[in-house]
C-alpha atoms as a PDB file:
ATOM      1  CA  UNK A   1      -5.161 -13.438  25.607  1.00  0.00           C
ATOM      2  CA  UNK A   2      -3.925 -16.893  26.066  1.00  0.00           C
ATOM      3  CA  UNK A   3      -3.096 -18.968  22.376  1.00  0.00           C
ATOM      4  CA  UNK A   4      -6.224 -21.003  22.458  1.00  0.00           C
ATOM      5  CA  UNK A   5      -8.505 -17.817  22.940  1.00  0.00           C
ATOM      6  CA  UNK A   6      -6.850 -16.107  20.409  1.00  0.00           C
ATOM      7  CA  UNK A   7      -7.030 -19.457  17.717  1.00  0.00           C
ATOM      8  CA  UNK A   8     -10.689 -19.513  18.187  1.00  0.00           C
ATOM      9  CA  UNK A   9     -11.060 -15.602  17.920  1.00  0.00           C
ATOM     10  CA  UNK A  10      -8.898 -16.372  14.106  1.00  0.00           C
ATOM     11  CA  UNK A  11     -10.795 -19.273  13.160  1.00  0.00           C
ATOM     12  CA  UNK A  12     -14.278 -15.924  13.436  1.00  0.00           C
ATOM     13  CA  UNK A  13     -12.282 -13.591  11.723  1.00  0.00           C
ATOM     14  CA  UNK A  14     -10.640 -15.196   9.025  1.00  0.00           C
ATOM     15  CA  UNK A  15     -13.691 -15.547   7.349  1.00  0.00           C
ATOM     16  CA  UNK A  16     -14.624 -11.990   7.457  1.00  0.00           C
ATOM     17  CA  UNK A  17     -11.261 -10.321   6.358  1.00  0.00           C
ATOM     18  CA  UNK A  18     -11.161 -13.599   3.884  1.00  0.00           C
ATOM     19  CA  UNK A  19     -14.662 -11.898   2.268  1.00  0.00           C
ATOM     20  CA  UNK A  20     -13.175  -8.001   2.961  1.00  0.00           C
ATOM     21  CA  UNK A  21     -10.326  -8.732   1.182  1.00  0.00           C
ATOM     22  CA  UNK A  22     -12.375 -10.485  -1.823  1.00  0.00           C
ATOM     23  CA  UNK A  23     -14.213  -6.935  -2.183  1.00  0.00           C
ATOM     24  CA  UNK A  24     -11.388  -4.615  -1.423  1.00  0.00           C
ATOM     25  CA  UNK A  25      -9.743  -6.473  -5.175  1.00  0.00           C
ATOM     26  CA  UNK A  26     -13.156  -6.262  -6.726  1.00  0.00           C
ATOM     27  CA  UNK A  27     -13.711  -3.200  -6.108  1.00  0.00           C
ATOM     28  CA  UNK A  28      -9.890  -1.813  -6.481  1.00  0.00           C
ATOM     29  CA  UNK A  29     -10.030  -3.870  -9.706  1.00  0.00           C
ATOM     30  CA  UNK A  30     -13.013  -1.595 -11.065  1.00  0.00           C
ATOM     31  CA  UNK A  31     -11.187   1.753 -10.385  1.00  0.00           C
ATOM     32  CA  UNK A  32      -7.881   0.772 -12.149  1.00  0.00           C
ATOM     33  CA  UNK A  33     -10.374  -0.067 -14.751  1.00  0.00           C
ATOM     34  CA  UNK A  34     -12.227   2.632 -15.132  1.00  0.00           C
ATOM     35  CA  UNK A  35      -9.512   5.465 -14.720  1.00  0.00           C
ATOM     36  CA  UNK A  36      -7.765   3.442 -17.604  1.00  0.00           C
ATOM     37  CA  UNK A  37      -4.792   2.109 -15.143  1.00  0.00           C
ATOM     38  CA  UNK A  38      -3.443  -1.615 -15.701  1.00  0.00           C
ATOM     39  CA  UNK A  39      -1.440  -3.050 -13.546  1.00  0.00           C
ATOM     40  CA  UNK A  40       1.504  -4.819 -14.601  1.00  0.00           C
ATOM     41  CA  UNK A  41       1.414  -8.072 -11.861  1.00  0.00           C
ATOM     42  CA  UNK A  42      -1.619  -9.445 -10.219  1.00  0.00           C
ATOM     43  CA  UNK A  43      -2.474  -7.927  -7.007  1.00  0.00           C
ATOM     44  CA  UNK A  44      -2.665 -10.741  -4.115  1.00  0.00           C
ATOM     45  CA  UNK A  45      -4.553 -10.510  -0.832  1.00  0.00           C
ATOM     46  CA  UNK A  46      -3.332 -12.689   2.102  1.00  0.00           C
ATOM     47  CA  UNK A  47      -5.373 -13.390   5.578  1.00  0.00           C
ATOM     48  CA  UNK A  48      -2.272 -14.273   7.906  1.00  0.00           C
ATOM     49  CA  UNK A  49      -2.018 -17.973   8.663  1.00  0.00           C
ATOM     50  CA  UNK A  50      -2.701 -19.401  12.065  1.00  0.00           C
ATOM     51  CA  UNK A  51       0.716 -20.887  11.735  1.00  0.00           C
ATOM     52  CA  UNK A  52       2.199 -17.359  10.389  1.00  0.00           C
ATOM     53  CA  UNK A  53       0.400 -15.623  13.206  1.00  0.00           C
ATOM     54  CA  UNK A  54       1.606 -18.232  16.196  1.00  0.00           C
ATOM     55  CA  UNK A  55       4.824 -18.365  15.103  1.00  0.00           C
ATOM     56  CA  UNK A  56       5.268 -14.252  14.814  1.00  0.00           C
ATOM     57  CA  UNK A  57       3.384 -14.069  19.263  1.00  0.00           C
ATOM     58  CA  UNK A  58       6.399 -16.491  19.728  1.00  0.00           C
ATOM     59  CA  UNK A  59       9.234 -14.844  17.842  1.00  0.00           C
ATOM     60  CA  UNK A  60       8.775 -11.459  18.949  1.00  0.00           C
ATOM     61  CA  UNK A  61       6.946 -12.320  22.525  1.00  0.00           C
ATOM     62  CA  UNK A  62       3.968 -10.103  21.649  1.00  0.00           C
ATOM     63  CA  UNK A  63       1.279 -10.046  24.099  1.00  0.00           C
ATOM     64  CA  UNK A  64      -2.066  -9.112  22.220  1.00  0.00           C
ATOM     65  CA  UNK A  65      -5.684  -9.449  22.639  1.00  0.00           C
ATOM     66  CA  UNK A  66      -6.992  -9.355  19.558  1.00  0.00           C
ATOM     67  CA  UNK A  67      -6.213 -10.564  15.873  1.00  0.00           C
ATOM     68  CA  UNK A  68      -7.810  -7.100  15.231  1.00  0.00           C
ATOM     69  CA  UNK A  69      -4.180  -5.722  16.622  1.00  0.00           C
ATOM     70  CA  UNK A  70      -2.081  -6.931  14.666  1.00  0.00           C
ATOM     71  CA  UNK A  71      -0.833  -4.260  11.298  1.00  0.00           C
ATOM     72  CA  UNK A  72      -0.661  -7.630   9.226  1.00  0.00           C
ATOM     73  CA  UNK A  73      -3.571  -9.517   9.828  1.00  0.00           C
ATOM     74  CA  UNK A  74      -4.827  -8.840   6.409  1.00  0.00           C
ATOM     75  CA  UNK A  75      -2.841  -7.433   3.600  1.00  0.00           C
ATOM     76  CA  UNK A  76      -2.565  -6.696  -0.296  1.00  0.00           C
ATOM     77  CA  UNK A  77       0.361  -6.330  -2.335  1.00  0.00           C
ATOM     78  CA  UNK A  78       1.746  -6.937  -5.282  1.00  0.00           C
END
């Protein structure tokens, strides 16, 4: 997919895994509290940049079609 298809298929997406990721903490959030578990740091829930994203197709020549293929599009850590 050339860069401009792919930027416009990121500027749909974000959104959504912006709002999955929102209920993914929520809801993790309300089984650590109910099974009594606290966690000792914040959890935090990047959406991969646009700049992060272009800049990791150049670096390491990938040739996707999708945001939906990359394994980093969307994370949560600690």
């Amino acid at each position: 997919m050339d860069n401009g298809m792919l930027r416009n298929e990121y500027a749909r997406e974000k959104p959504l895994a912006e709002r999955f990721l929102n209920e993914f903490i929520h809801q993790f959030g309300a089984l650590m509290e109910n099974a009594g578990v606290s966690l000792g740091v914040q959890l935090q829930s990047p959406v991969k940049t646009w700049e992060s994203l272009d800049e990791k197709l150049t670096k390491n020549s990938l040739n996707i079609s999708s945001c939906k293929e990359l394994n980093d599009f969307i994370g949560v850590r600690s």
